[in-house]
C-alpha atoms as a PDB file:
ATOM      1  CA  UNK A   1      10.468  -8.260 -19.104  1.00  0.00           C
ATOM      2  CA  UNK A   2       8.183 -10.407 -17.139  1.00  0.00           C
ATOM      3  CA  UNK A   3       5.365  -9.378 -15.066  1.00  0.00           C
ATOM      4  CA  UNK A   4       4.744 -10.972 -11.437  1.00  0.00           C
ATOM      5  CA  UNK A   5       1.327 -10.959  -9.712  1.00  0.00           C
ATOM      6  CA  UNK A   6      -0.060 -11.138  -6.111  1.00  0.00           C
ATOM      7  CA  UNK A   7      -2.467 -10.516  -3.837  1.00  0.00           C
ATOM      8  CA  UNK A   8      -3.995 -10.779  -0.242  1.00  0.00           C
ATOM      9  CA  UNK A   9      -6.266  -9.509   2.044  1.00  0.00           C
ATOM     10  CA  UNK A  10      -4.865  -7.306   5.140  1.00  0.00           C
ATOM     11  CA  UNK A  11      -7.532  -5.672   7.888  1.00  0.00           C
ATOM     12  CA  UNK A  12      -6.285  -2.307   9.656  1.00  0.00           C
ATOM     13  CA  UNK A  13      -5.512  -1.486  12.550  1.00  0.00           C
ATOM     14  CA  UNK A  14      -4.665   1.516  14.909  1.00  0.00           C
ATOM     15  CA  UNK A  15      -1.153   0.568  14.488  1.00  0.00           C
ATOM     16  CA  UNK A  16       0.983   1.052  10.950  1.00  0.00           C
ATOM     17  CA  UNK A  17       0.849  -2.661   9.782  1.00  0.00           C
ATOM     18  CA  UNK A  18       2.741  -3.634   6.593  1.00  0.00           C
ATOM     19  CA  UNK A  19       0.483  -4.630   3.659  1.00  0.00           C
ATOM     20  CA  UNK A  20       3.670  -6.174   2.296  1.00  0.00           C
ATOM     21  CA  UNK A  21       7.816  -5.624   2.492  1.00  0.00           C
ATOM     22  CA  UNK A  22       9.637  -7.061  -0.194  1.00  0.00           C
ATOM     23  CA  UNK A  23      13.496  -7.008  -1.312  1.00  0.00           C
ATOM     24  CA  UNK A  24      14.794  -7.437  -4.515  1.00  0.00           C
ATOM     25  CA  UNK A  25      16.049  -5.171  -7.524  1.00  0.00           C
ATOM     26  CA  UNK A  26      12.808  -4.813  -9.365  1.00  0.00           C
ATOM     27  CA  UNK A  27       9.923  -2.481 -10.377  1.00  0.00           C
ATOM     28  CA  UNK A  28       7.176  -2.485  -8.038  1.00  0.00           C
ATOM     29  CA  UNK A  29       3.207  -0.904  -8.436  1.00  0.00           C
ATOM     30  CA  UNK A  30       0.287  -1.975  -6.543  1.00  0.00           C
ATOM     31  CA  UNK A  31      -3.769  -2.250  -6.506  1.00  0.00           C
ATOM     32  CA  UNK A  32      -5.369  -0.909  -3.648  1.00  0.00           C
ATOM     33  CA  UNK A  33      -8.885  -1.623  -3.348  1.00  0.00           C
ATOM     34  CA  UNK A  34     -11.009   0.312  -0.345  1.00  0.00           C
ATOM     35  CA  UNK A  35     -14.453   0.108  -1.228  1.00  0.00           C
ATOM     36  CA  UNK A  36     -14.782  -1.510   2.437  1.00  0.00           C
ATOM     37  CA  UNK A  37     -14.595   1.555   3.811  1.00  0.00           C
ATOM     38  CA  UNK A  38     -17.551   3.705   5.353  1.00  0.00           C
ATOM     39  CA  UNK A  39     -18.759   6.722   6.124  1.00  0.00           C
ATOM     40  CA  UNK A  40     -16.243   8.136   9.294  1.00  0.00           C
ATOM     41  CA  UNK A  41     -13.228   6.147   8.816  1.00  0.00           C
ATOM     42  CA  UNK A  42     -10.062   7.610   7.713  1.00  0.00           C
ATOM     43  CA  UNK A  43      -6.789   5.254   6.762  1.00  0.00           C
ATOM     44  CA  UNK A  44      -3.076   5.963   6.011  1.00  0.00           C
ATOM     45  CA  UNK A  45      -1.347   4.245   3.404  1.00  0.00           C
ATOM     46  CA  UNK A  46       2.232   5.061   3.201  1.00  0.00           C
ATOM     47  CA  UNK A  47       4.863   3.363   0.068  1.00  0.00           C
ATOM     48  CA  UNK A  48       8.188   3.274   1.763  1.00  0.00           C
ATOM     49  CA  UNK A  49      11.799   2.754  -0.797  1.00  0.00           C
ATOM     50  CA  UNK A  50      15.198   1.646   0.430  1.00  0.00           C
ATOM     51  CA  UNK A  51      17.596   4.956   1.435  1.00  0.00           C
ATOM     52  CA  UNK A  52      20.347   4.229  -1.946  1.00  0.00           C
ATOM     53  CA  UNK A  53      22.695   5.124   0.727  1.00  0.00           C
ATOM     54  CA  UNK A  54      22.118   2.411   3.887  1.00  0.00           C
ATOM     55  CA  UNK A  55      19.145   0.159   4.773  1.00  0.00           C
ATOM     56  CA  UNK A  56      16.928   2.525   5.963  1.00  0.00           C
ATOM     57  CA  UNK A  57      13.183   2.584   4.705  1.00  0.00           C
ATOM     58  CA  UNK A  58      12.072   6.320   3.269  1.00  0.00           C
ATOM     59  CA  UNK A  59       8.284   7.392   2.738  1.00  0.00           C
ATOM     60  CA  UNK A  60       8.128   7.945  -1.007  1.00  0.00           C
ATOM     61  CA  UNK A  61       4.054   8.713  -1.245  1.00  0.00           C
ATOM     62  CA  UNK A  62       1.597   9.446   1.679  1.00  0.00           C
ATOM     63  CA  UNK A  63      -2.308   8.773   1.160  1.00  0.00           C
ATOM     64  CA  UNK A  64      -5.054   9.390   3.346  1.00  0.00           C
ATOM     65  CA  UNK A  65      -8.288   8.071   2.549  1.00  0.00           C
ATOM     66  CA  UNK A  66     -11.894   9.172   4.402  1.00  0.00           C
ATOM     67  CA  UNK A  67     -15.091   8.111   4.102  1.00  0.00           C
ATOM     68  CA  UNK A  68     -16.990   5.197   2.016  1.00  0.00           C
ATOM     69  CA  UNK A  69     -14.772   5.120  -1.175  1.00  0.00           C
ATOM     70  CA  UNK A  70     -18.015   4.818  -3.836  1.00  0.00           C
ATOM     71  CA  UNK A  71     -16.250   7.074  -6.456  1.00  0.00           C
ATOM     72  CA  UNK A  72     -13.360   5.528  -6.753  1.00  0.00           C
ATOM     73  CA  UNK A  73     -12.616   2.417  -4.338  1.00  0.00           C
ATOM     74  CA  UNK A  74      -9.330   1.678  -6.175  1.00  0.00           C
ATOM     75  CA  UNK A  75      -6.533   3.563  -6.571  1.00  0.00           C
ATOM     76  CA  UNK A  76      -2.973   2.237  -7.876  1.00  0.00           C
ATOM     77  CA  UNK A  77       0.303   3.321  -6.850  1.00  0.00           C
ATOM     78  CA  UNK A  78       2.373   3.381 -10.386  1.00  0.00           C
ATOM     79  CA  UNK A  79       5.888   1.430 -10.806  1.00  0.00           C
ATOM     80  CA  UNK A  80       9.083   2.940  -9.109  1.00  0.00           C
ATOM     81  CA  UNK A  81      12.269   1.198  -9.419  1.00  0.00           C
ATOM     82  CA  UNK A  82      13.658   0.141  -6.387  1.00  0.00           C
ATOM     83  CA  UNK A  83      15.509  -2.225  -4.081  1.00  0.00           C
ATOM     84  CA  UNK A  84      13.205  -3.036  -1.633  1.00  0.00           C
ATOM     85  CA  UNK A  85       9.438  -1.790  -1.294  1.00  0.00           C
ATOM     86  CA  UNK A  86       7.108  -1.413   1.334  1.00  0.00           C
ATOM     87  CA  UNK A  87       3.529  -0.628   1.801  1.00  0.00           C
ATOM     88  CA  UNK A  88       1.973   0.375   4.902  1.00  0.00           C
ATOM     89  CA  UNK A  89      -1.986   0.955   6.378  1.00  0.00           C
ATOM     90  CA  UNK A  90      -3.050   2.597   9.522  1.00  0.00           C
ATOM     91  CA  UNK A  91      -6.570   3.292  10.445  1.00  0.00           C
ATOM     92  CA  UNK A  92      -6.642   6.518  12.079  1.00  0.00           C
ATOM     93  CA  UNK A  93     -10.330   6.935  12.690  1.00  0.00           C
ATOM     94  CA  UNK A  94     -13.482   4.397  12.554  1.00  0.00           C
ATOM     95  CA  UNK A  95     -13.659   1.231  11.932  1.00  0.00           C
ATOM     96  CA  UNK A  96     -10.946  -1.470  11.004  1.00  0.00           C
ATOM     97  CA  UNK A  97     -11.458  -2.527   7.515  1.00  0.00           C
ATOM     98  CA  UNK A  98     -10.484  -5.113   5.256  1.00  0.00           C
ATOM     99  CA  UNK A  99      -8.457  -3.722   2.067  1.00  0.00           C
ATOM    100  CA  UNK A 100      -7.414  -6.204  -1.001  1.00  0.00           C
ATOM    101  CA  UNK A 101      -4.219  -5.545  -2.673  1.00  0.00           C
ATOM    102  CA  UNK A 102      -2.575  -6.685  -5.822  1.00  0.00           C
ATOM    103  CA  UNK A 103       1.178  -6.287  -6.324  1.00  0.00           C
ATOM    104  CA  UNK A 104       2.677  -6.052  -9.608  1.00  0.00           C
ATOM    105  CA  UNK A 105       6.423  -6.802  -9.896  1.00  0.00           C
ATOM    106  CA  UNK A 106       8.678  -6.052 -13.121  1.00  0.00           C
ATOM    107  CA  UNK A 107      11.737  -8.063 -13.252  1.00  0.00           C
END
């Protein structure tokens, strides 16, 4: 089994934006990394898998992060298979940040 790798940038907003939506029979984990964030700034990240049963999008795992992130500015999401995978960010309060991701596919 062979391991995929990539990453990006994405900045928040006040609206849910997707860090990334990708379709394909696979197993799927990502890097998160927030130590952009400060002191008064809360964001949403939300990992969304397809429905088995119709092309709707389901939230599998909610996080909220507050605050500068100096304990632990990365946090990974761990491997689910799925057909199609979807990560979202929202900044609910503060200031729009930059987060860098890495996504790790399994095919």
């Amino acid at each position: 089994m062979a391991l995929t790798f990539t990453d990006g940038t994405i900045t928040s907003t006040t609206s849910e934006v997707d860090i990334f939506d990708v379709t394909a029979d696979a197993h799927y984990a990502c890097w998160i990394f927030a130590h952009n964030m400060a002191a008064g700034d809360t964001m949403v990240f939300k990992v969304y898998v397809k429905d088995q049963n119709g092309t709707t999008m389901r939230v599998w795992v909610q996080k909220t992060l507050t605050d500068a992130q100096t304990n632990e500015p990365a946090f990974f999401v761990p491997f689910v298979a799925t057909k199609q995978y979807k990560i979202s960010i929202q900044k609910t309060v503060g200031t729009n940040r930059a987060f860098t991701w890495q996504r790790i596919v399994q095919t």
